[in-house]
PDB file of N, CA and C in Angstrom:
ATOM      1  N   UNK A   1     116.958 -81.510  36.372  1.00  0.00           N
ATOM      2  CA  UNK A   1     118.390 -81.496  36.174  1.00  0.00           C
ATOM      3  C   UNK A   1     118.892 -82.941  36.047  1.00  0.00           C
ATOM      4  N   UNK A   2     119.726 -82.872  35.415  1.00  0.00           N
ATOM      5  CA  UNK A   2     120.276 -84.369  34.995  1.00  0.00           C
ATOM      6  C   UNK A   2     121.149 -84.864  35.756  1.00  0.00           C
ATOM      7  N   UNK A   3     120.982 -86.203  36.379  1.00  0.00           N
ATOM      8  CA  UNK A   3     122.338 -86.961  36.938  1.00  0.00           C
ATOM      9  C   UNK A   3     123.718 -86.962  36.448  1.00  0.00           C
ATOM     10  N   UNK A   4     124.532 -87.453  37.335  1.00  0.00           N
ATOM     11  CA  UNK A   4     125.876 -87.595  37.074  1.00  0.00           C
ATOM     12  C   UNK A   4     126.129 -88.653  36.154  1.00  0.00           C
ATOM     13  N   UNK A   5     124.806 -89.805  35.973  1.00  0.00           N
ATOM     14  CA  UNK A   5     125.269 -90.629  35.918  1.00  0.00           C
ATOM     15  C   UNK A   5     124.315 -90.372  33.984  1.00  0.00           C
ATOM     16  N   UNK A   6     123.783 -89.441  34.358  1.00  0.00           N
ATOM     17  CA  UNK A   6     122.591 -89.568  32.738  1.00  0.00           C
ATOM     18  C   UNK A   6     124.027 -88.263  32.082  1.00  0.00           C
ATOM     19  N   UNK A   7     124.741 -87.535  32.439  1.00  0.00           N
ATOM     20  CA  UNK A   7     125.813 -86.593  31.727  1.00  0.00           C
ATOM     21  C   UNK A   7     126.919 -87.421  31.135  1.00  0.00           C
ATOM     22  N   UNK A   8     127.098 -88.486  32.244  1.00  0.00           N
ATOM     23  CA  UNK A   8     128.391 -89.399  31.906  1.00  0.00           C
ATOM     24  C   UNK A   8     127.711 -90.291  30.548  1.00  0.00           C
ATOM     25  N   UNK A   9     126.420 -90.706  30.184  1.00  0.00           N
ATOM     26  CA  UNK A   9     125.871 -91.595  29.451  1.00  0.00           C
ATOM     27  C   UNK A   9     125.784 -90.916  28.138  1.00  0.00           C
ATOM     28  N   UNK A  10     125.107 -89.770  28.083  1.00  0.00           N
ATOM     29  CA  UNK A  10     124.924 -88.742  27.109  1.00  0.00           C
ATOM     30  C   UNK A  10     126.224 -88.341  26.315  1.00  0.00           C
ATOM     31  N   UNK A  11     127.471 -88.435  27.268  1.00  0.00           N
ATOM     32  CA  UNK A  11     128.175 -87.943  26.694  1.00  0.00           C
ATOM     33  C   UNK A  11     129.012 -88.786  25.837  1.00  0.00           C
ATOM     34  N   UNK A  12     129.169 -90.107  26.514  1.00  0.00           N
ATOM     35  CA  UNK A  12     129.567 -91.290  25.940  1.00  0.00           C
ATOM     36  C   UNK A  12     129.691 -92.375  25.180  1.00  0.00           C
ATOM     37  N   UNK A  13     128.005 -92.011  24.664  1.00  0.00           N
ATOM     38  CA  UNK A  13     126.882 -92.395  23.480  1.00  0.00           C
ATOM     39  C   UNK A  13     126.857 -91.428  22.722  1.00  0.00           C
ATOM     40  N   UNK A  14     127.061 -90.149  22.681  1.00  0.00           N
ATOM     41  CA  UNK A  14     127.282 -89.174  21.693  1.00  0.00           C
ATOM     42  C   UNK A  14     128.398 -89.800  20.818  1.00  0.00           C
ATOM     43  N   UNK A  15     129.300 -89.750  21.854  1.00  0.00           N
ATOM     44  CA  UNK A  15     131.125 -89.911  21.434  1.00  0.00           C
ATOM     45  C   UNK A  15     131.000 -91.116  20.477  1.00  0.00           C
ATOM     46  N   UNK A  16     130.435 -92.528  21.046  1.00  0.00           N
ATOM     47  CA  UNK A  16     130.521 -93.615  20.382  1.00  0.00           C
ATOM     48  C   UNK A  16     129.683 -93.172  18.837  1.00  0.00           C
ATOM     49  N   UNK A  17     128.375 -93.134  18.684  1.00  0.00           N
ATOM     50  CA  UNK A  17     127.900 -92.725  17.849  1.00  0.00           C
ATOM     51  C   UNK A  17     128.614 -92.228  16.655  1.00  0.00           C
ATOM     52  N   UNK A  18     129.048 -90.527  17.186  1.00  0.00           N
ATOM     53  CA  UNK A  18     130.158 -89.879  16.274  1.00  0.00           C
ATOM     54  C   UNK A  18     131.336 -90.697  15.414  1.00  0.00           C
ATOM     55  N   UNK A  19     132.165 -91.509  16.600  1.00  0.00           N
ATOM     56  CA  UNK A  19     133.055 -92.116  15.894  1.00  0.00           C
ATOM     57  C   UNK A  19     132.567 -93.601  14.777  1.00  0.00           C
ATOM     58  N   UNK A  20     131.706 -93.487  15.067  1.00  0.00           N
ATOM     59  CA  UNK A  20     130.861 -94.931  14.443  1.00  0.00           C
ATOM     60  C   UNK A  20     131.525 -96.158  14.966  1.00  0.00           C
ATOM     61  N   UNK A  21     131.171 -96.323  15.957  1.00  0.00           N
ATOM     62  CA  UNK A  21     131.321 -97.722  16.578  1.00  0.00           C
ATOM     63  C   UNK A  21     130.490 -98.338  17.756  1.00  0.00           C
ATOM     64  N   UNK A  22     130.563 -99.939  17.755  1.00  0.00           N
ATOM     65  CA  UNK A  22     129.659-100.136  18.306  1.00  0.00           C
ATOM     66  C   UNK A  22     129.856-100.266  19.979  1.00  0.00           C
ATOM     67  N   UNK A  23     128.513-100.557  20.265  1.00  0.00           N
ATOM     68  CA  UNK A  23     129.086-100.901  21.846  1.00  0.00           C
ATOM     69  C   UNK A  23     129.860-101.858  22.652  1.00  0.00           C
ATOM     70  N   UNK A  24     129.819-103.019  21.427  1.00  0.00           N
ATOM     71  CA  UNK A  24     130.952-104.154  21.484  1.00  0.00           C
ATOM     72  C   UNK A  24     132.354-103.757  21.228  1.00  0.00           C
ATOM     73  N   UNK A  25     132.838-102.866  20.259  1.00  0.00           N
ATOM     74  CA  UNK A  25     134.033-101.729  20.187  1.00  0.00           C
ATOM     75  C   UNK A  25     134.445-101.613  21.060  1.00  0.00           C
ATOM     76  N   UNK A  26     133.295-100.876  21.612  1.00  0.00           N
ATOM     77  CA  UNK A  26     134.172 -99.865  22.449  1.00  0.00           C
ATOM     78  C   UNK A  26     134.309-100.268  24.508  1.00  0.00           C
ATOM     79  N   UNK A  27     133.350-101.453  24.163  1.00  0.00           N
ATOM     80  CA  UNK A  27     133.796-102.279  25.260  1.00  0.00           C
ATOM     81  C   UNK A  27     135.054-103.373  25.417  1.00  0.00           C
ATOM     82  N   UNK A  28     135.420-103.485  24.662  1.00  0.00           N
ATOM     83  CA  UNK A  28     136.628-104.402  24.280  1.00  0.00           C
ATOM     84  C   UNK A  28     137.965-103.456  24.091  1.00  0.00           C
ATOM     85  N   UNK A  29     137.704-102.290  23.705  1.00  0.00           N
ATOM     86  CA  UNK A  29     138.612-101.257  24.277  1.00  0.00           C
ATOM     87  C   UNK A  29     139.042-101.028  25.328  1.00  0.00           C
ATOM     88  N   UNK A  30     137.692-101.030  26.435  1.00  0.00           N
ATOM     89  CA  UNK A  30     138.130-100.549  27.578  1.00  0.00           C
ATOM     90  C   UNK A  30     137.973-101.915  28.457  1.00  0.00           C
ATOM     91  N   UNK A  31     138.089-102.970  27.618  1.00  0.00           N
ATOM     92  CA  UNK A  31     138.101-104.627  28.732  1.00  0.00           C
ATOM     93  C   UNK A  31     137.621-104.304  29.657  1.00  0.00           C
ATOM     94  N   UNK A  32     135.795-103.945  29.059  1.00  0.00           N
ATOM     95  CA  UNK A  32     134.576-104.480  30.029  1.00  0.00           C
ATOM     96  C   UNK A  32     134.050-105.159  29.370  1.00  0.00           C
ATOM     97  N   UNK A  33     133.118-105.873  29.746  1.00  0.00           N
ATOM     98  CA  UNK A  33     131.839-106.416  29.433  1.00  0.00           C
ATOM     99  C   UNK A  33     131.155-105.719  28.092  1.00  0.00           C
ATOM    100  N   UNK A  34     130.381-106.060  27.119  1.00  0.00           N
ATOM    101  CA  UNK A  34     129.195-105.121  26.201  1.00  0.00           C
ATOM    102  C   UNK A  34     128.094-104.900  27.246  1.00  0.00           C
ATOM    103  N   UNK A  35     127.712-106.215  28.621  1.00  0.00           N
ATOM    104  CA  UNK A  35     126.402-105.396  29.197  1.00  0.00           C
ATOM    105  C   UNK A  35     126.948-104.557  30.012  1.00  0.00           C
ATOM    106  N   UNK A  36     128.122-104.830  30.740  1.00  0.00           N
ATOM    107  CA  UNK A  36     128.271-103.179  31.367  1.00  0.00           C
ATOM    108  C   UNK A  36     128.492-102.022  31.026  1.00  0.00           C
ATOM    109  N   UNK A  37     129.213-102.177  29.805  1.00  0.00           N
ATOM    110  CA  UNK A  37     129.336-100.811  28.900  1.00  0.00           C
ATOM    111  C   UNK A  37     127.313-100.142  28.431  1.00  0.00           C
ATOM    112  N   UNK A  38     126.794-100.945  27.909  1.00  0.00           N
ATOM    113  CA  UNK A  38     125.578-100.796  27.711  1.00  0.00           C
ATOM    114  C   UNK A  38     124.673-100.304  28.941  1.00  0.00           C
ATOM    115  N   UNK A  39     124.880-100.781  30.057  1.00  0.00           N
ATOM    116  CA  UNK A  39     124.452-100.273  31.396  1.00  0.00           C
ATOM    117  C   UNK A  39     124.972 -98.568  32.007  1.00  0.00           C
ATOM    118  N   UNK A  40     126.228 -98.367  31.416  1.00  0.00           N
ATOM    119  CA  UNK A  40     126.738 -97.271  31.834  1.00  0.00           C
ATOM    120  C   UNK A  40     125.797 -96.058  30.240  1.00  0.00           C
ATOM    121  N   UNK A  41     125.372 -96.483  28.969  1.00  0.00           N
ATOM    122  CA  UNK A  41     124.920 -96.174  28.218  1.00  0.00           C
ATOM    123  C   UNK A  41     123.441 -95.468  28.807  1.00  0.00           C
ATOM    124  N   UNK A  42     122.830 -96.365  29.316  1.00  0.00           N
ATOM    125  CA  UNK A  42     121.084 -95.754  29.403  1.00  0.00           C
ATOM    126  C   UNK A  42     121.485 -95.845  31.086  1.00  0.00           C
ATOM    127  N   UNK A  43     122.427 -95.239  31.713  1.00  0.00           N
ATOM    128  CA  UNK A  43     122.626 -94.524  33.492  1.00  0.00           C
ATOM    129  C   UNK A  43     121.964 -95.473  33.805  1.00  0.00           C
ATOM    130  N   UNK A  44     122.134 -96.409  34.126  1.00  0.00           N
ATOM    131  CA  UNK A  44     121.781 -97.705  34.985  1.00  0.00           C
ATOM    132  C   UNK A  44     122.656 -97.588  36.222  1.00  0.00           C
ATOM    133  N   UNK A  45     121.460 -96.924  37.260  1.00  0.00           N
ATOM    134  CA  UNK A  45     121.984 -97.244  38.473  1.00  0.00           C
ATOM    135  C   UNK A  45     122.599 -98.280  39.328  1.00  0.00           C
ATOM    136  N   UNK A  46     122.155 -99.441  38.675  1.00  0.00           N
ATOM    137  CA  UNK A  46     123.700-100.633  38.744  1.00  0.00           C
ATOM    138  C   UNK A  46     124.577-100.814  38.445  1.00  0.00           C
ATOM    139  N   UNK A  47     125.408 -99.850  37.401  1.00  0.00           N
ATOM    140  CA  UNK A  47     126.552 -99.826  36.726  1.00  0.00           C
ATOM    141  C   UNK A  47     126.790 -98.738  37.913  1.00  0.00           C
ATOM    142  N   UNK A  48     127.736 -99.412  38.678  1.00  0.00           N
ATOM    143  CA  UNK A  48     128.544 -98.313  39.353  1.00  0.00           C
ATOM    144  C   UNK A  48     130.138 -98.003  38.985  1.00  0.00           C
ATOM    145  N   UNK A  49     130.367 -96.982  37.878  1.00  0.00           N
ATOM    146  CA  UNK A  49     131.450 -97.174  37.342  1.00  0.00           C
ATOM    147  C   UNK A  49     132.600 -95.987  38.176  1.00  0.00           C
ATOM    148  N   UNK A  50     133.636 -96.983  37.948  1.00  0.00           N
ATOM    149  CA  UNK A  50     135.172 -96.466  38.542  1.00  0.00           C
ATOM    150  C   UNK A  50     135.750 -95.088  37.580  1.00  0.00           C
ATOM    151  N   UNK A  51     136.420 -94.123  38.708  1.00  0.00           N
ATOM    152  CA  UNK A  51     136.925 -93.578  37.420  1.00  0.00           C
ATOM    153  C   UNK A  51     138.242 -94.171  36.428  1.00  0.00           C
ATOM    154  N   UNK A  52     138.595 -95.317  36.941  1.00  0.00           N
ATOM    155  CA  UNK A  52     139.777 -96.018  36.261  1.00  0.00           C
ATOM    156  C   UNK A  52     138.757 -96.469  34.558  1.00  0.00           C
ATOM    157  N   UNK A  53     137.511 -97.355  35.070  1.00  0.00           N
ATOM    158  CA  UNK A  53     136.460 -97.089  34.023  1.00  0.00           C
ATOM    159  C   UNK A  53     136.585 -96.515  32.999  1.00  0.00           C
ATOM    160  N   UNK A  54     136.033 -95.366  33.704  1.00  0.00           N
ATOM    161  CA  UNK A  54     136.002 -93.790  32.641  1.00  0.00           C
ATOM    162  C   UNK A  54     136.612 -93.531  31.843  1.00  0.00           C
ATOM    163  N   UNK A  55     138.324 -93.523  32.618  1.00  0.00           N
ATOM    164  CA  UNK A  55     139.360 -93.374  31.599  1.00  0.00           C
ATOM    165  C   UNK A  55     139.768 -94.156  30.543  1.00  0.00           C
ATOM    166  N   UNK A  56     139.472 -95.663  30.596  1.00  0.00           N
ATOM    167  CA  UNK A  56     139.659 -96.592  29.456  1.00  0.00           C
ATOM    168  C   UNK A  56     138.738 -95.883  28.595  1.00  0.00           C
ATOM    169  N   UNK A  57     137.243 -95.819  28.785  1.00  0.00           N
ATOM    170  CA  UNK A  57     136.366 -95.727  28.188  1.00  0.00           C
ATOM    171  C   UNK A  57     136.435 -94.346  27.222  1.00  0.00           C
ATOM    172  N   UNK A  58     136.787 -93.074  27.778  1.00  0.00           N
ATOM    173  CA  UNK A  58     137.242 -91.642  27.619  1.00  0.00           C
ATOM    174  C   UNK A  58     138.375 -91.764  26.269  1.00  0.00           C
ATOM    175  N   UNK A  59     139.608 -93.353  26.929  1.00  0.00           N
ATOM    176  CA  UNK A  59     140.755 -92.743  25.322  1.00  0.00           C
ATOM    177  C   UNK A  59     140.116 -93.605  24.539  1.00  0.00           C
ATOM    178  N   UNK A  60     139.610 -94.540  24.580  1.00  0.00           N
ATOM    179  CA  UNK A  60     138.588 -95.044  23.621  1.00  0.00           C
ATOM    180  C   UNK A  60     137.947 -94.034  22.782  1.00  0.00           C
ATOM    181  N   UNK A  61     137.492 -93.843  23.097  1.00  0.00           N
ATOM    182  CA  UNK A  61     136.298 -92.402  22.763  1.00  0.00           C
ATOM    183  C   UNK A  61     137.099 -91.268  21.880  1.00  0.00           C
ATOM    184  N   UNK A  62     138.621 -91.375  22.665  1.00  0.00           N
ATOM    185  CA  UNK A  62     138.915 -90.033  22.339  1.00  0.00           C
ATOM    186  C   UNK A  62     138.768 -88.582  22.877  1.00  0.00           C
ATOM    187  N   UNK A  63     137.633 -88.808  24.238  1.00  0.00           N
ATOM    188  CA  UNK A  63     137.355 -88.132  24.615  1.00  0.00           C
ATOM    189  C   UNK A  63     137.717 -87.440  26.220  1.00  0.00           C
ATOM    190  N   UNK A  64     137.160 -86.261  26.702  1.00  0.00           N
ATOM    191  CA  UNK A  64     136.920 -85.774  27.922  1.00  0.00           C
ATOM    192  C   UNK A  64     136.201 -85.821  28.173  1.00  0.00           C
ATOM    193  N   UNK A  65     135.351 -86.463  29.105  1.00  0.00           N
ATOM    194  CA  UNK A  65     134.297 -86.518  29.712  1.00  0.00           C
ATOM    195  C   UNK A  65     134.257 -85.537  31.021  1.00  0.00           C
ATOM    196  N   UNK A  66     132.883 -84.558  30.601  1.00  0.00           N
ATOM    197  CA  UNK A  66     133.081 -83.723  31.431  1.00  0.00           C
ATOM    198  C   UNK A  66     131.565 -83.874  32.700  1.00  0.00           C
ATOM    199  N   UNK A  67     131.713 -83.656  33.679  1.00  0.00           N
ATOM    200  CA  UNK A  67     130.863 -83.324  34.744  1.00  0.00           C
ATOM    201  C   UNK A  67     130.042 -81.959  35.076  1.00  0.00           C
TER     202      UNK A  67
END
């Protein structure tokens, strides 16, 4: 079964993908970093992300990120 943290990644790298943009995009969207955005990408258990995070990252996206 998959982590919280490999659902949140999957879903977020789908999203980016789809919309065609990169991870520099869509980190500058949500005024992080490209390596922390990239860390939250492949569930890097050192990216411990906020849900304040999420939500930049989510209207970026366009999306709901679901659990």
């Amino acid at each position: 079964m998959p982590t919280t943290r490999q659902i949140i990644a999957k879903q977020v790298k789908e999203a980016r993908k789809k919309k065609e943009l990169t991870q520099a995009e869509v980190a500058e969207g949500a005024e992080i970093s490209v390596t922390y955005y990239a860390m939250i990408e492949r569930a890097d258990p050192k990216a411990n992300v906020s849900t304040g995070i999420l939500a930049k990252i989510s209207k970026v996206l366009g999306i709901t990120i679901k659990i």
